[in-house]
Protein backbone atom coordinates (compact mmCIF):
# COMPACT_ATOMS: atom_id res chain seq x y z
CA UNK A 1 5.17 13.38 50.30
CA UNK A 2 5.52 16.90 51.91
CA UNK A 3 7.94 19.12 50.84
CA UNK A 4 10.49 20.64 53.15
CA UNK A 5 10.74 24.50 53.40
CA UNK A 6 14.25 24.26 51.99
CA UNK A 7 13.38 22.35 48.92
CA UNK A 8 10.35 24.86 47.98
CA UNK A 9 12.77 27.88 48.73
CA UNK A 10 15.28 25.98 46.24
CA UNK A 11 12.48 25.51 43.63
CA UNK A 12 11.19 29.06 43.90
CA UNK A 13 14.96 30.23 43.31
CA UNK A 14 15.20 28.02 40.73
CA UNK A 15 12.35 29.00 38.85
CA UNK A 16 13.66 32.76 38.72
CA UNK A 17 14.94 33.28 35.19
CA UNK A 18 18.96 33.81 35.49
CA UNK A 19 19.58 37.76 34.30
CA UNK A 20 21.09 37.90 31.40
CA UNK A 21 24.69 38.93 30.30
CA UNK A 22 22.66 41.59 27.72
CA UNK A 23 21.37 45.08 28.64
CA UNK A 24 20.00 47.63 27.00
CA UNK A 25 22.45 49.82 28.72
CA UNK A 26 25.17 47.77 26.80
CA UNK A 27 24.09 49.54 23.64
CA UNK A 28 24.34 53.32 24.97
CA UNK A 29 27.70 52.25 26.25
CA UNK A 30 28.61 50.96 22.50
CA UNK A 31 27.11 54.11 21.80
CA UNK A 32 29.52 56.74 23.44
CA UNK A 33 32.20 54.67 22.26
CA UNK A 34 31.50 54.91 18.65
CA UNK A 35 30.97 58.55 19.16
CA UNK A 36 34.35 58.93 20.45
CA UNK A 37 35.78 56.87 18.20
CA UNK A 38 34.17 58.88 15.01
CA UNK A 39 35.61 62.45 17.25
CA UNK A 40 39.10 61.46 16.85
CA UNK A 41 38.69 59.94 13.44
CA UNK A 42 37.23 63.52 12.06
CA UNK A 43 39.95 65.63 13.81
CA UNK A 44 42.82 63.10 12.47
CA UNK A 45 41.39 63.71 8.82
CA UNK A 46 40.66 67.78 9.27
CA UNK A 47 44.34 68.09 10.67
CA UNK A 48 46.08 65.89 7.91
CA UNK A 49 43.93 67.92 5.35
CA UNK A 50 44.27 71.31 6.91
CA UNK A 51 47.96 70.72 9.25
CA UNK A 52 47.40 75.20 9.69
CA UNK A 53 44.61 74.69 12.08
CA UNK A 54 44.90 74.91 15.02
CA UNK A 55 44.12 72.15 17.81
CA UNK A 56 41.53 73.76 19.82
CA UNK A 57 39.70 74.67 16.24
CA UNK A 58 39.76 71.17 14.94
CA UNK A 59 38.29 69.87 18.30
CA UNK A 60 35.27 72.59 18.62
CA UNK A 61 34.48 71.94 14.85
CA UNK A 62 34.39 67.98 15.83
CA UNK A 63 32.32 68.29 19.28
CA UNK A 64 29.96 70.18 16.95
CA UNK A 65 30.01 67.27 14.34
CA UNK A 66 29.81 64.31 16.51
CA UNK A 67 27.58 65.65 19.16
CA UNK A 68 24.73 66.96 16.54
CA UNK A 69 25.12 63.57 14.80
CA UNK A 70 24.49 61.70 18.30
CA UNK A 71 21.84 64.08 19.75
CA UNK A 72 19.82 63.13 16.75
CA UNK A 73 20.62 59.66 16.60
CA UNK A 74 18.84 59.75 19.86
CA UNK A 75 15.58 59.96 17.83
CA UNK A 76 16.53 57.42 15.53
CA UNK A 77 16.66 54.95 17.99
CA UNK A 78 12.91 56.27 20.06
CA UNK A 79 12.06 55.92 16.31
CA UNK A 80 13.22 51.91 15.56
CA UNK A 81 12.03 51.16 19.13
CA UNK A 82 8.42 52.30 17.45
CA UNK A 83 8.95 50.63 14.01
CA UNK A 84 9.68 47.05 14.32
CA UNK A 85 11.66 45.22 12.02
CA UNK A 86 8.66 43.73 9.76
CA UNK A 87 7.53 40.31 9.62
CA UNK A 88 5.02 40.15 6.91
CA UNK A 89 5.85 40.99 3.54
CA UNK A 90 3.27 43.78 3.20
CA UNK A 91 4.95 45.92 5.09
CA UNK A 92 8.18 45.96 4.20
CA UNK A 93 7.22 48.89 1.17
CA UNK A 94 5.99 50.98 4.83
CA UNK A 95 9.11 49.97 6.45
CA UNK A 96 11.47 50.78 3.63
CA UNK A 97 9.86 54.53 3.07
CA UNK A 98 9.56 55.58 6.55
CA UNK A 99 13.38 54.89 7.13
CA UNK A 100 14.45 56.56 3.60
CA UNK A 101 11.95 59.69 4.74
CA UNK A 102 13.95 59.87 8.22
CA UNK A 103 17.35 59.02 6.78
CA UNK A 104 16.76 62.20 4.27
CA UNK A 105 15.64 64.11 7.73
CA UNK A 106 18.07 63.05 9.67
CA UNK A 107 20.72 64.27 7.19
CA UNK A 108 19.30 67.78 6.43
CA UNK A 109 18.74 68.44 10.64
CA UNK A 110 22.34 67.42 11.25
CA UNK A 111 23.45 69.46 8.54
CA UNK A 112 21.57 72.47 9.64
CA UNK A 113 22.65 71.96 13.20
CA UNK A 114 26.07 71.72 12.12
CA UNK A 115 26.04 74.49 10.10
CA UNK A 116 24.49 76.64 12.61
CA UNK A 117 26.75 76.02 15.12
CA UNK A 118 29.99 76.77 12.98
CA UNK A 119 28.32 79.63 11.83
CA UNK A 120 27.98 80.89 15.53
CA UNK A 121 31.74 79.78 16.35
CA UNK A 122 33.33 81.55 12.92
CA UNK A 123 31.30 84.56 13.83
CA UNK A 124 32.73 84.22 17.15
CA UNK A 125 36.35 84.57 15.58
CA UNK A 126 35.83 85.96 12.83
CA UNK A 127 36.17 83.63 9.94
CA UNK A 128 34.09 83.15 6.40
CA UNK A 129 30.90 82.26 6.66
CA UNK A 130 29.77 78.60 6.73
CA UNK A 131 27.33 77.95 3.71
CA UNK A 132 30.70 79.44 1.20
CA UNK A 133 32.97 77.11 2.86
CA UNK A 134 30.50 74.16 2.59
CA UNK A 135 29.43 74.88 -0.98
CA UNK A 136 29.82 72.34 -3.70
CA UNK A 137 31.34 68.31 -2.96
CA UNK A 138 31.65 69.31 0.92
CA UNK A 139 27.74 69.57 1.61
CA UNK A 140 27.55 66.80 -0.79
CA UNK A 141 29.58 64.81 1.23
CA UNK A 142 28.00 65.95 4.21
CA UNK A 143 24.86 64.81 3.41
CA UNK A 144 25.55 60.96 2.43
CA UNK A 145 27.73 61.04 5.87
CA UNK A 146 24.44 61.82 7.56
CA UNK A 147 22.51 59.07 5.64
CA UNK A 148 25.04 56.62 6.20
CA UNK A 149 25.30 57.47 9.10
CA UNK A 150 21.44 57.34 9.88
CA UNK A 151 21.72 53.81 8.74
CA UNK A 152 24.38 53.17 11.02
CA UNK A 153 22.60 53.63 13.66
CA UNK A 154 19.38 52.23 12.94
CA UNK A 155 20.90 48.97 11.81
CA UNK A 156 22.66 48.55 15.36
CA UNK A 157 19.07 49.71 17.04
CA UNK A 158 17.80 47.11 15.20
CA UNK A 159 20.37 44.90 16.42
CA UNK A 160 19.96 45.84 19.95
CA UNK A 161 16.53 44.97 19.99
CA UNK A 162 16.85 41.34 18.91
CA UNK A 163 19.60 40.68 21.45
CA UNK A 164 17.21 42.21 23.95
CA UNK A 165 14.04 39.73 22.39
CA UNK A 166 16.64 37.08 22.36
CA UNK A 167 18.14 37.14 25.70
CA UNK A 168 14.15 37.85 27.05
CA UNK A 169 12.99 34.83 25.46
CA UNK A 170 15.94 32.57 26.46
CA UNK A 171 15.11 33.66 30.26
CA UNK A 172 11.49 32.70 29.84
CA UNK A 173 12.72 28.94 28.46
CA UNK A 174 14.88 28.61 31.74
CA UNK A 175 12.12 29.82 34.10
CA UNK A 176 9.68 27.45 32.07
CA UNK A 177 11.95 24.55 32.21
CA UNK A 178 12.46 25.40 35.94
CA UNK A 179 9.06 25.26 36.42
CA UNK A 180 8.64 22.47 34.79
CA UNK A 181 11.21 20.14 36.54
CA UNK A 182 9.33 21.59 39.59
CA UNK A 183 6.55 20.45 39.09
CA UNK A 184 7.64 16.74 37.91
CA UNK A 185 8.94 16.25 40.86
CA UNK A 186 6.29 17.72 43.23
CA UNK A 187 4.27 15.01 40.92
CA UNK A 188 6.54 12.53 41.90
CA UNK A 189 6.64 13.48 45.57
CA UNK A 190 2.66 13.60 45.33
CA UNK A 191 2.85 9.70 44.43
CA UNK A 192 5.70 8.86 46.67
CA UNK A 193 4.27 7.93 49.98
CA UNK A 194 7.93 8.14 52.20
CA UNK A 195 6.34 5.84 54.92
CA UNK A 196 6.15 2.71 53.06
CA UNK A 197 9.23 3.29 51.29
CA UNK A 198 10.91 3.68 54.58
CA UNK A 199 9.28 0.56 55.91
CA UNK A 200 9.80 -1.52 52.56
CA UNK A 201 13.20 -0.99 53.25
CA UNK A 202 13.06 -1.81 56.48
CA UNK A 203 11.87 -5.04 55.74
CA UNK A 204 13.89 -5.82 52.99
CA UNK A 205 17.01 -4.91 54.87
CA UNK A 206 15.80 -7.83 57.88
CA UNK A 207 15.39 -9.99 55.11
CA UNK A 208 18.95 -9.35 54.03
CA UNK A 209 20.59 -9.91 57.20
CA UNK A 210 18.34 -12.87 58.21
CA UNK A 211 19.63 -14.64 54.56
CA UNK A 212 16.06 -15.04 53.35
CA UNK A 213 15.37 -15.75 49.99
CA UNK A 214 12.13 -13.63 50.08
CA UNK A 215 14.62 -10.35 49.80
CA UNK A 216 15.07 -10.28 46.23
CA UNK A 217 11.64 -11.39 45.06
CA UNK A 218 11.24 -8.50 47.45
CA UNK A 219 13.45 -6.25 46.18
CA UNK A 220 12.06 -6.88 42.56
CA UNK A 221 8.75 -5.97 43.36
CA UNK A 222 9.64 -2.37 44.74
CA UNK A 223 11.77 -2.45 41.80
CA UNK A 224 9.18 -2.85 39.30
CA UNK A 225 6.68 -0.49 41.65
CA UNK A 226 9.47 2.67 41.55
CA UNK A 227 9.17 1.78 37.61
CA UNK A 228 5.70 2.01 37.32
CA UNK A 229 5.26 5.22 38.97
CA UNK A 230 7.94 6.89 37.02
CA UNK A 231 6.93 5.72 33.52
CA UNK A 232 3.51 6.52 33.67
CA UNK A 233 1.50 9.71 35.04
CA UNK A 234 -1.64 10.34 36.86
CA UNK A 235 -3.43 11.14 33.57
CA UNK A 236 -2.47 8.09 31.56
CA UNK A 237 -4.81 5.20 30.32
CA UNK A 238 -3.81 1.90 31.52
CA UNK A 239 -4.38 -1.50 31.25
CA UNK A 240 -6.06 -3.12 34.34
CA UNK A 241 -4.11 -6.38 34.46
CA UNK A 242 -0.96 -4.01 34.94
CA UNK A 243 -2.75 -1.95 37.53
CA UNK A 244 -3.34 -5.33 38.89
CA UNK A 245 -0.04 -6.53 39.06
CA UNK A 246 0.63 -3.10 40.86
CA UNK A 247 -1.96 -3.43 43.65
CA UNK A 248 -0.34 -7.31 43.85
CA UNK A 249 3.04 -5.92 44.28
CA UNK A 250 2.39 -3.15 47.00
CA UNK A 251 -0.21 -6.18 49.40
CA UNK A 252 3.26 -8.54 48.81
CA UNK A 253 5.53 -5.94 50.08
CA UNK A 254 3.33 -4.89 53.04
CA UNK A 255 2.81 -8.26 53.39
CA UNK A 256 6.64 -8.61 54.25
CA UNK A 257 6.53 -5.60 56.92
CA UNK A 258 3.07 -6.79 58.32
CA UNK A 259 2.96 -10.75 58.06
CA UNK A 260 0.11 -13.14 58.64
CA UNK A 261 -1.74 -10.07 59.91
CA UNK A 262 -2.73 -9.27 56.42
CA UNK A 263 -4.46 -11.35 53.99
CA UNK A 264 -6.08 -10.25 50.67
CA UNK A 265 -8.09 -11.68 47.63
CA UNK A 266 -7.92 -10.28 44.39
CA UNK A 267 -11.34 -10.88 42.41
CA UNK A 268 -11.06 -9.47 38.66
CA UNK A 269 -13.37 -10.96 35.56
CA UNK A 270 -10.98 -12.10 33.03
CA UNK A 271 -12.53 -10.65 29.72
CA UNK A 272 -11.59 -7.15 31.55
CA UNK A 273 -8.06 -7.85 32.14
CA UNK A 274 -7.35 -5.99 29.13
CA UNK A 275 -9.45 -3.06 29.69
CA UNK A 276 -8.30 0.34 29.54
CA UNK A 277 -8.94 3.15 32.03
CA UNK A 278 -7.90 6.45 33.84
CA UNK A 279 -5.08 5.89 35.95
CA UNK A 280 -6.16 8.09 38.93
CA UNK A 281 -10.04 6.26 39.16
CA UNK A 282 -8.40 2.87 40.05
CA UNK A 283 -5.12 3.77 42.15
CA UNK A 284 -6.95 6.16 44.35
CA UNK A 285 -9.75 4.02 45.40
CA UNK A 286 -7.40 1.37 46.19
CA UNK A 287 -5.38 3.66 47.56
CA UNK A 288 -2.17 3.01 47.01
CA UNK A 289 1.08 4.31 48.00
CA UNK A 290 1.36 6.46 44.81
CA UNK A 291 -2.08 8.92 45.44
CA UNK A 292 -3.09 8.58 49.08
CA UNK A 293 -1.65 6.58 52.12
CA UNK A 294 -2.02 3.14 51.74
CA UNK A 295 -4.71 1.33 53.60
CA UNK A 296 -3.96 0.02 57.07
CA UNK A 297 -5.30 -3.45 58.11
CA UNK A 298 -8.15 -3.36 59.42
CA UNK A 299 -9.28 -6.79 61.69
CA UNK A 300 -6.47 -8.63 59.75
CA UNK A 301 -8.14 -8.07 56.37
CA UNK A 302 -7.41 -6.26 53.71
């Protein structure tokens, strides 16, 4: 059966993976938002602990913060994007130390950058030094913030990445299944031959109207033809008395459209009957309407 342009263009479309409701991009935008978030929550804690500073001074000392801390969670990302979360127990000693060696790294490079650049702005106005006012539980503190927050952010990496795997792997099951249902029915199209279902029914449907009896042995047969060709495949073994009864079936119902113009014999050797063999050997020789087009009576025989 030949397939119309539109149905192929529908197939095609249909076998294009939906995109998914998950981006990467999501992540960045989760990102900024976080950032922010942490901004206001340092300057509402350095203005309830220190209510003399000014405004502007609490907001320069948290753009430094945040944006040092963001800058070089940057890398930490690149770096989980080039250490995937292990699978095999071997390597999870490998995983484990390169993410303790970067969390410690992570911490003392924010720190430093932080340091530096309040250095630069209390120079600027004049204030103390940095490394006297960060002495003692503050760079303490300063440094489990940056591991903490190192694992923050690898953690929702991590996360990220398996959404991303996820979401990939859930297109390629709909573009598989799409393909698939394609090409069951271009298999069932391929065994469907519309002209004699067309003229089956043609037949059948004079029957009908004329009141003859012969319309529902009729309709049986195509009945139990459209269930052979959907329960079994091109590839499977079958039985040759069944393929038989098929062949039987199909000369009956041509025999309806067609008349005493066609006459048949069916010659088989009984021990065989039960015989198994590929499907495709025996229906396309005897071409039948479910590989090639059926045979056309030839001098009244068939």
């Amino acid at each position: 059966m030949r397939e119309s342009p539109h149905d192929s263009s529908a197939a095609r479309r249909a076998a294009v993976p939906t995109p998914s409701t998950w981006h990467p991009r999501a992540f960045w935008w989760g990102y900024a938002a976080v950032s922010l978030a942490y901004a206001a929550t340092y300057m509402a804690v350095f203005l309830a602990d220190r209510p003399t500073r000014s405004l502007a001074y609490v907001a320069v000392a948290a753009a430094i913060n945040v944006t040092s801390a963001a800058a070089l969670g940057v890398l930490v990302v690149a770096l989980t994007a080039h250490t995937p979360w292990p699978r095999a127990t071997g390597q999870r000693a490998r995983f484990a130390g390169t993410h303790a060696l970067a969390a410690a790294l992570y911490s003392l490079l924010w720190l430093a950058a932080v340091m530096l650049f309040l250095s630069l702005r209390d120079r600027i106005a004049g204030l103390p030094s940095v490394p006297r006012a960060w002495s003692g539980p503050a760079l303490h503190w300063q440094l489990f913030a940056g591991v903490m927050l190192y694992g923050t952010i690898a953690g929702s990496a991590y996360a990220s990445h398996a959404m991303t795997r996820l979401h990939d792997e859930e297109a390629r099951v709909r573009q598989a299944d799409a393909l698939r249902v394609e090409a069951e029915l271009h298999a069932l199209r391929s065994r469907l031959q519309p002209h004699f279902l067309f003229n089956t029914l043609h037949s059948l449907l004079e029957l009908v109207r004329a009141g003859d009896p012969a319309a529902e042995t009729g309709l049986e047969r195509l009945a139990d033809l459209l269930r052979h060709v959907l329960r079994t495949g091109d590839g499977d073994d079958v039985l040759v008395r069944e393929e038989l009864a098929l062949v039987e079936d199909y000369v009956a119902l041509e025999h309806l459209r067609l008349g005493d113009r066609l006459r048949w014999t069916v010659v088989s050797i009984p021990p065989h009957r039960n015989a198994e063999f590929p499907r495709s050997r025996f229906s396309h020789s005897s071409r039948t309407p479910f590989a090639t087009p059926s045979r056309r009576a030839r001098g009244g025989r068939t």
